[in-house]
N, C-alpha and C. Protein backbone atom coordinates (compact mmCIF):
# COMPACT_ATOMS: atom_id res chain seq x y z
N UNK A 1 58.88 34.93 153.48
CA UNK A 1 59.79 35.99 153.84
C UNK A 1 60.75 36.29 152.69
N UNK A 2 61.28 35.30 151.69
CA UNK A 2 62.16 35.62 150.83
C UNK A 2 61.83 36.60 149.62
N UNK A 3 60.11 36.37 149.38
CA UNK A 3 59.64 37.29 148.40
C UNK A 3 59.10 38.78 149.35
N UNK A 4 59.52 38.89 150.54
CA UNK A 4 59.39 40.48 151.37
C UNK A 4 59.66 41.05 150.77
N UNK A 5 59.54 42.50 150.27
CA UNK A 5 60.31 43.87 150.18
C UNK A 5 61.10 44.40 151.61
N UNK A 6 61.90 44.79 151.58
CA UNK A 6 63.20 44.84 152.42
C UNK A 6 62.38 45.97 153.47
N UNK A 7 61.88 47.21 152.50
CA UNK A 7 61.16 48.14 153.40
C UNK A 7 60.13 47.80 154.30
N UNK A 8 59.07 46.58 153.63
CA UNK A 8 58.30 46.10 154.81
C UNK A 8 58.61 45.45 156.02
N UNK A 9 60.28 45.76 156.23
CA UNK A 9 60.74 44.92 157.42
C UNK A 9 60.59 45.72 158.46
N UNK A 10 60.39 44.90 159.83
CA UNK A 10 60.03 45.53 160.75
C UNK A 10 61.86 46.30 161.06
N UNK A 11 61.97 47.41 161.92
CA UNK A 11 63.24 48.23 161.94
C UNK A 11 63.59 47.86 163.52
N UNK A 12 64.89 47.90 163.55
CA UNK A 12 65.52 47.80 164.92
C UNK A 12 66.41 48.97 165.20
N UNK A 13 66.29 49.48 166.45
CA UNK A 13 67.49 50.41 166.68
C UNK A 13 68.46 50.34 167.64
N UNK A 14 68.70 49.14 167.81
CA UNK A 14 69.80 48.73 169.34
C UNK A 14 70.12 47.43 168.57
N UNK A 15 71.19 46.94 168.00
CA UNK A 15 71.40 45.77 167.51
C UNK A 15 71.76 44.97 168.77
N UNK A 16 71.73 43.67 168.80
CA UNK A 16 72.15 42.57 169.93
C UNK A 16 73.64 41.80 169.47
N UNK A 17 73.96 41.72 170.51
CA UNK A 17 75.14 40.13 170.42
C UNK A 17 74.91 39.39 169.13
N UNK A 18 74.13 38.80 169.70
CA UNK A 18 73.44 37.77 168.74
C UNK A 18 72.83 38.00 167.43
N UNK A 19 72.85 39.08 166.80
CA UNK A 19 72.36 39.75 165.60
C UNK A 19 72.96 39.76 164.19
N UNK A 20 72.53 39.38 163.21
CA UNK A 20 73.40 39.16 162.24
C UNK A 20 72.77 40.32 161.09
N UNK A 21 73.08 40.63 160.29
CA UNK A 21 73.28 41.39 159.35
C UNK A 21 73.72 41.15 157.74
N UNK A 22 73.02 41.22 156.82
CA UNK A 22 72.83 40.98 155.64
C UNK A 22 74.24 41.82 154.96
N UNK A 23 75.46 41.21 154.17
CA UNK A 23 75.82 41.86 153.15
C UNK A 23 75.85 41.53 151.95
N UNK A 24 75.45 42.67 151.06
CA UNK A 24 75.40 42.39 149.59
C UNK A 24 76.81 43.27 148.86
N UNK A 25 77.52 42.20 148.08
CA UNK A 25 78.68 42.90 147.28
C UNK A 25 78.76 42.22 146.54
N UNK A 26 80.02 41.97 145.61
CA UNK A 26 80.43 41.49 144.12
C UNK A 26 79.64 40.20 144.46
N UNK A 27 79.95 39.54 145.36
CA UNK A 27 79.76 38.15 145.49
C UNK A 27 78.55 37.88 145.70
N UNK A 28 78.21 36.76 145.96
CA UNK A 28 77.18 36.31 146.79
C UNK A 28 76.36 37.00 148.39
N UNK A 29 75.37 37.27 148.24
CA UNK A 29 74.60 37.83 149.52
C UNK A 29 75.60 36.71 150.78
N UNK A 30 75.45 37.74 151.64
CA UNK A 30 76.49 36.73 152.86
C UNK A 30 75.70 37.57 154.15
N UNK A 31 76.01 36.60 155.30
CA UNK A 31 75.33 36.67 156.46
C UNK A 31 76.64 37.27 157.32
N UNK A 32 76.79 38.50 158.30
CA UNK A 32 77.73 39.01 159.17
C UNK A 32 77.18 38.72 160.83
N UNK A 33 77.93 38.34 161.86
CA UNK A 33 77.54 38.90 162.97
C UNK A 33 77.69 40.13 163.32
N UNK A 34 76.38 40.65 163.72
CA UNK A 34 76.98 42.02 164.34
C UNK A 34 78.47 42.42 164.98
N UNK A 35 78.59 41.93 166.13
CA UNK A 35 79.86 42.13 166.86
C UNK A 35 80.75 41.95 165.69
N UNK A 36 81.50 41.01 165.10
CA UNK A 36 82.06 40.73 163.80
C UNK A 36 82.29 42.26 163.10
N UNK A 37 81.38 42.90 162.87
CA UNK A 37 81.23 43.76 161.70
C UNK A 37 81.47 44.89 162.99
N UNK A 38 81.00 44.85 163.62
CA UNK A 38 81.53 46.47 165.06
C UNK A 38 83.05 46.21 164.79
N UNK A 39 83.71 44.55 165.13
CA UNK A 39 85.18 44.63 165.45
C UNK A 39 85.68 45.20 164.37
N UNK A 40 85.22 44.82 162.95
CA UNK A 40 85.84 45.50 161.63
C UNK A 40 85.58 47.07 161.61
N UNK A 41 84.64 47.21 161.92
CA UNK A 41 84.34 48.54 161.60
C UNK A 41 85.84 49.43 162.61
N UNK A 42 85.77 49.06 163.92
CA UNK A 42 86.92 49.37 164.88
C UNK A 42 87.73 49.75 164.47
N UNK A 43 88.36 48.19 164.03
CA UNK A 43 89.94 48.12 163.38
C UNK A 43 90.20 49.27 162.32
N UNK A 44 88.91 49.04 161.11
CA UNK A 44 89.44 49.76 160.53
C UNK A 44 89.60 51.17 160.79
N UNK A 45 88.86 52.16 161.40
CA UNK A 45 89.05 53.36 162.46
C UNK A 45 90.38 53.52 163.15
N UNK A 46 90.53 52.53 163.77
CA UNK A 46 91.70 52.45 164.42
C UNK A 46 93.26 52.51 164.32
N UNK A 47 93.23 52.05 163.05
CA UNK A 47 94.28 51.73 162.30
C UNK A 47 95.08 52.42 161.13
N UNK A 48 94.08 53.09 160.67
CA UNK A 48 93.72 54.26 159.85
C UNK A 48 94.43 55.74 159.95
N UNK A 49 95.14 55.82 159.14
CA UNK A 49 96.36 56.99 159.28
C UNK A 49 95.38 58.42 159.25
N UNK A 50 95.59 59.36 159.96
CA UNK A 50 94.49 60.78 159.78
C UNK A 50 95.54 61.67 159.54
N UNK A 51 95.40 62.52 158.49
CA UNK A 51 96.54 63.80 158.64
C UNK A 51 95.64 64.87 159.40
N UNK A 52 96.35 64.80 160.92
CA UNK A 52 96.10 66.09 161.52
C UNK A 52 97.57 67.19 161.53
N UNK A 53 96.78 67.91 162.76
CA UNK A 53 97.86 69.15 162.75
C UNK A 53 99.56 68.66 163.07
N UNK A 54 99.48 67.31 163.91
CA UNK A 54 100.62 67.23 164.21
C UNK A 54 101.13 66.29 163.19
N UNK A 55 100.64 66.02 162.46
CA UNK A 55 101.47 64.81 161.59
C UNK A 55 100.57 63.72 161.09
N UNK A 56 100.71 63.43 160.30
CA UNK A 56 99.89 61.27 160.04
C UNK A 56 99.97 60.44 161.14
N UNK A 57 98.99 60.36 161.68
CA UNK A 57 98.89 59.33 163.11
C UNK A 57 97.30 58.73 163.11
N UNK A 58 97.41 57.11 163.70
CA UNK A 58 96.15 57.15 164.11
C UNK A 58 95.83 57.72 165.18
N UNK A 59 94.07 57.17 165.13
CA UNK A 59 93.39 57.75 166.36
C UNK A 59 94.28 57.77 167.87
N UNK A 60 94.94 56.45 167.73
CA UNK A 60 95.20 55.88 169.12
C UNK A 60 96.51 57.04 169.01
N UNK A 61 97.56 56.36 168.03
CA UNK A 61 98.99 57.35 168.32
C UNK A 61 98.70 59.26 168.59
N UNK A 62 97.27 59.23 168.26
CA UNK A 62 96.94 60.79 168.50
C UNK A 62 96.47 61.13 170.05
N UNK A 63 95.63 60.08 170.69
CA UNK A 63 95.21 60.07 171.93
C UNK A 63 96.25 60.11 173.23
N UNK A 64 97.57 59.17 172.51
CA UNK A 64 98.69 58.84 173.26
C UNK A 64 99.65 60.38 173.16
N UNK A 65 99.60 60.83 171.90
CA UNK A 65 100.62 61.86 172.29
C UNK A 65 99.79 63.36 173.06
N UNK A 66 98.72 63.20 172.63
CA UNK A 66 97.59 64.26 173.56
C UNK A 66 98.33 63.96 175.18
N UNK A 67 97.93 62.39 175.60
CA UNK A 67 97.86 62.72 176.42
C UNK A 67 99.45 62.75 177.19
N UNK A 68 100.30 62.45 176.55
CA UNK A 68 101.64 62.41 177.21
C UNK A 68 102.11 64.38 177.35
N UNK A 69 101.40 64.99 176.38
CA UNK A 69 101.26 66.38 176.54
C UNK A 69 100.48 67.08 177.43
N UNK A 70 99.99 66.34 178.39
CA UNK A 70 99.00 67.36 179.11
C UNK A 70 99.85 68.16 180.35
N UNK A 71 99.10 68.88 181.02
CA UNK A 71 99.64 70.10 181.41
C UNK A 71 100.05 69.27 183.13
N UNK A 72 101.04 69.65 183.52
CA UNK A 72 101.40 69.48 184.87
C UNK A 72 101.00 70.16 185.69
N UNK A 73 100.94 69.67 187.01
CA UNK A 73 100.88 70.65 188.32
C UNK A 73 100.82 70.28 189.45
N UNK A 74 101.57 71.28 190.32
CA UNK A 74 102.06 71.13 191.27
C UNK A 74 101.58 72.61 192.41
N UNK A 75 101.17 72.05 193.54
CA UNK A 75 100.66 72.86 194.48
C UNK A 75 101.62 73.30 195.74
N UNK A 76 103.02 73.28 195.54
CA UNK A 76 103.93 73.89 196.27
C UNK A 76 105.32 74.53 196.14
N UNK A 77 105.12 75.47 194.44
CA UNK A 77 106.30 75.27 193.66
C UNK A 77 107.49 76.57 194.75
N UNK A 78 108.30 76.24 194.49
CA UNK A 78 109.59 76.90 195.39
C UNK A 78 110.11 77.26 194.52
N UNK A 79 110.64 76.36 192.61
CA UNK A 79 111.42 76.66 192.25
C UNK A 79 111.98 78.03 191.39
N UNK A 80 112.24 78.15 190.26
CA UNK A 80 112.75 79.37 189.63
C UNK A 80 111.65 79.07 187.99
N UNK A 81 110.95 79.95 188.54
CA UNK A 81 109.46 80.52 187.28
C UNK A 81 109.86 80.33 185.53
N UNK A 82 111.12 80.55 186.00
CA UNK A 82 111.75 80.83 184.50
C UNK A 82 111.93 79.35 183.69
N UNK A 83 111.98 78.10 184.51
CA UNK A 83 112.25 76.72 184.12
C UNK A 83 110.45 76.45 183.85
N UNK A 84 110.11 76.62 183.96
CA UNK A 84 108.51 76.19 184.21
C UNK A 84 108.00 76.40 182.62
N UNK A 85 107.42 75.08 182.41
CA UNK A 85 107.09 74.19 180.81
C UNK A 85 105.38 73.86 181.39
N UNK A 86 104.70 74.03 180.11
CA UNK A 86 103.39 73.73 180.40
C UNK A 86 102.65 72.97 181.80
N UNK A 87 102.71 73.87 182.04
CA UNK A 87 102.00 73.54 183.83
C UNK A 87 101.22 74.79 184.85
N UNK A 88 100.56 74.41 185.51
CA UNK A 88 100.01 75.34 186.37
C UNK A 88 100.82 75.17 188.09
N UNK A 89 101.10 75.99 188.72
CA UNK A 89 101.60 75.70 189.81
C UNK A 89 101.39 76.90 190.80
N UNK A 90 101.26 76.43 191.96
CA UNK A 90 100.72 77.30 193.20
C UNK A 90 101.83 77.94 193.60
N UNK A 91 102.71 78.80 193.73
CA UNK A 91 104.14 79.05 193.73
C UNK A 91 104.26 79.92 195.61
N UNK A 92 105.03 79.91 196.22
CA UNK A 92 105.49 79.60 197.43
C UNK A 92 106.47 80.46 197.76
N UNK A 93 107.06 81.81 197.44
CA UNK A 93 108.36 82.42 197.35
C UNK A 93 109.07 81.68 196.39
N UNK A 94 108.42 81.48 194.76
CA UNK A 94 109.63 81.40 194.24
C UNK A 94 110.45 82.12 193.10
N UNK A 95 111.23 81.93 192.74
CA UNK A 95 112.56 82.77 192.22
C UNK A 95 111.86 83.03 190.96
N UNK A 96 112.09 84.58 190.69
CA UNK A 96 111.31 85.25 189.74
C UNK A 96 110.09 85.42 189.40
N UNK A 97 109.32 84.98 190.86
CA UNK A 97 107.90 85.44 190.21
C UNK A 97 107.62 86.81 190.58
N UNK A 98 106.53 87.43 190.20
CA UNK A 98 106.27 88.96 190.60
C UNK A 98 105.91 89.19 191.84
N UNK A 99 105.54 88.17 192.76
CA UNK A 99 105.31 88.12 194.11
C UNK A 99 105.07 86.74 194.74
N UNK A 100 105.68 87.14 196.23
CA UNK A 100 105.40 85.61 196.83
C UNK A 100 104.84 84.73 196.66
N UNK A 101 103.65 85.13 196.56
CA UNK A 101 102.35 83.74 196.37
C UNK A 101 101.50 84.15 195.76
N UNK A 102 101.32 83.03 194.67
CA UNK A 102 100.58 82.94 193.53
C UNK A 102 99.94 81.77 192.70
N UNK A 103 99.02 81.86 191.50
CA UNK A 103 99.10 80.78 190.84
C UNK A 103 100.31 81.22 189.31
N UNK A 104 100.47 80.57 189.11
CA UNK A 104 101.17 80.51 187.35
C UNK A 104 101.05 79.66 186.55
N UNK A 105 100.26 80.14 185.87
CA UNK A 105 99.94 79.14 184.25
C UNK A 105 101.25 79.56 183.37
N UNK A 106 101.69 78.29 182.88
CA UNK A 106 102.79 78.39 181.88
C UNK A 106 102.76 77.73 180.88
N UNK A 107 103.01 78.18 179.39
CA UNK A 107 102.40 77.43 178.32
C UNK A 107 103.03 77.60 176.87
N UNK A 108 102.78 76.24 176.27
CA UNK A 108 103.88 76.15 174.73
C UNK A 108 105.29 76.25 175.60
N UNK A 109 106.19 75.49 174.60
CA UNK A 109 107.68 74.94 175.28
C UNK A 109 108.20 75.82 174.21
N UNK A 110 108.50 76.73 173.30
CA UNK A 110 109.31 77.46 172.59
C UNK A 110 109.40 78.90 172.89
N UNK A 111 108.22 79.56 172.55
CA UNK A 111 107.64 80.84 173.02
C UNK A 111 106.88 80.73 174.13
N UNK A 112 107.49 80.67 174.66
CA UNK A 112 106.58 80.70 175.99
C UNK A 112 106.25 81.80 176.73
N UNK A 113 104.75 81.30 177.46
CA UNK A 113 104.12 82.33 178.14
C UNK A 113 103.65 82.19 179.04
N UNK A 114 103.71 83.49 180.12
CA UNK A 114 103.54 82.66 181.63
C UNK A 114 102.18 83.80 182.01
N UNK A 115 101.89 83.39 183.14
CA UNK A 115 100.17 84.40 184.09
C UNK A 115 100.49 84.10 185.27
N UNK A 116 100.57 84.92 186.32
CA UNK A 116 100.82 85.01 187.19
C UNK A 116 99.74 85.37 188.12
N UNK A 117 98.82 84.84 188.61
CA UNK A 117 97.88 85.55 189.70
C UNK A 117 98.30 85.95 191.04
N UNK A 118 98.51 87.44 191.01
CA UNK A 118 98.92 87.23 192.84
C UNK A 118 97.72 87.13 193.83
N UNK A 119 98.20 86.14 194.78
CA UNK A 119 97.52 86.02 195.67
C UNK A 119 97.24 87.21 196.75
N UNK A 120 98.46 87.76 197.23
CA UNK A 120 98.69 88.57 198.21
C UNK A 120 97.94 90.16 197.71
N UNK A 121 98.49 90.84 196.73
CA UNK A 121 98.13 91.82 196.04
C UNK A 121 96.09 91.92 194.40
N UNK A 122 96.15 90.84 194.41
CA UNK A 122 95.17 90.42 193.74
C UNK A 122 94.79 91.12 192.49
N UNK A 123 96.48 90.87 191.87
CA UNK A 123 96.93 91.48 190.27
C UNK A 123 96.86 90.32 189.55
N UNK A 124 97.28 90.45 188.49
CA UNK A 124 97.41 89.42 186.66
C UNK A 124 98.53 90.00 186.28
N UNK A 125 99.90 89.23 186.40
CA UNK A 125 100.74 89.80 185.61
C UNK A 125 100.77 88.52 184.19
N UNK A 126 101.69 89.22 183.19
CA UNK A 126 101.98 88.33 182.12
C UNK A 126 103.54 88.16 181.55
N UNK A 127 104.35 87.29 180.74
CA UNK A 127 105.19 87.75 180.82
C UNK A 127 105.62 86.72 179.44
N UNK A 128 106.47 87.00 178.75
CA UNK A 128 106.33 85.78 177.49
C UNK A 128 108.03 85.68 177.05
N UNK A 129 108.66 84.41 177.09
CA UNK A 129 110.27 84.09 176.44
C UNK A 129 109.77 84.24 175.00
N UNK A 130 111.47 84.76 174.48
CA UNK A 130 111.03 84.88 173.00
C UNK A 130 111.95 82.77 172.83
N UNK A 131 111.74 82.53 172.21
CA UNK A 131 112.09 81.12 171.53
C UNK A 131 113.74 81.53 170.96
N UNK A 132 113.84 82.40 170.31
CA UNK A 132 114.92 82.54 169.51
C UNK A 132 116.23 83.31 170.47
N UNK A 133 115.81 84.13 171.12
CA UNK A 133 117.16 84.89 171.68
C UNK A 133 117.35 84.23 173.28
N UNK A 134 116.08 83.33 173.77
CA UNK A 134 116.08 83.09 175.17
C UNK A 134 115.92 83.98 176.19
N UNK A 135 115.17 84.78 175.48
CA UNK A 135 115.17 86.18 176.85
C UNK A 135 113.93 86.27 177.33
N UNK A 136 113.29 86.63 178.82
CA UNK A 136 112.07 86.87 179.29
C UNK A 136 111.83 88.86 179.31
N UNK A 137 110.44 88.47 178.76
CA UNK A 137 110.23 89.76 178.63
C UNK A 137 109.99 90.17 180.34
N UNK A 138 109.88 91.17 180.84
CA UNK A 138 109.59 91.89 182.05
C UNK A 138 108.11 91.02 182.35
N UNK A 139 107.78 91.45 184.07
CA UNK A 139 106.61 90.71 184.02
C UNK A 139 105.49 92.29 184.27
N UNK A 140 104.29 92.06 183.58
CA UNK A 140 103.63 93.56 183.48
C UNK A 140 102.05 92.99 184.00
N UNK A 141 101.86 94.10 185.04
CA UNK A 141 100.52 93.76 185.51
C UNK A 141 99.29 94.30 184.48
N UNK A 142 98.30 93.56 184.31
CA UNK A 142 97.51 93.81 183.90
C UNK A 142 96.25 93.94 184.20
């Protein structure tokens, strides 16, 4: 087996537990366990700074702030449309929407923009805060 050519080896495509793995570098040929070399491979993935859109984060600190951002909702909103931050909500008579009952998607925390489905009338309104002056534009069916 030591005088094999590497190509005449038979091929595997599901490595095992129990599987070890040949590395060749500066040093001496050395023997890895599989698992061993998955956990490294991991870590190093893991650990590993990425410049995305929001900043230098790893994988994980990217997964964590994804998900601490996801969208809320609530299926009996009463309150006032105008407070409403990324969320969808089934709205109930409440304060400032274009009609009693509806859904409203609301979205981005600066400029924000809201959709209004009426239930009762079976319109699309839209309606968008500017970020800078704090004002809501009118709500306009579409």
């Amino acid at each position: 087996m030591a005088d094999q050519a590497i190509n005449a080896l038979s091929t595997k495509t599901a490595p095992e537990t129990s599987d070890q793995l040949l590395l060749v570098g500066a040093g001496e040929p050395q023997l890895i366990d599989y698992d061993k070399l998955a956990d490294a491979i991991l870590n190093k993935i893991t650990s590993k700074n990425y410049a995305l859109d929001a900043g230098q984060m790893t994988l994980l600190a990217a997964l964590n702030k994804l998900n601490s951002e996801t969208i809320k909702t609530d299926n009996n909103f009463t309150g006032n449309v105008d407070n409403v931050r990324n969320s969808v909500v089934w709205c109930n008579t409440a304060l400032n929407a274009p009609s009693n009952i509806g859904l409203l998607v609301s979205f981005s925390t600066f400029n924000i923009g809201q959709i209004f489905v009426d239930y009762t009338q079976f319109l699309i309104y839209i309606r968008w805060l500017n970020g800078n002056t704090n004002k809501w534009s009118e709500w306009s069916a579409i």
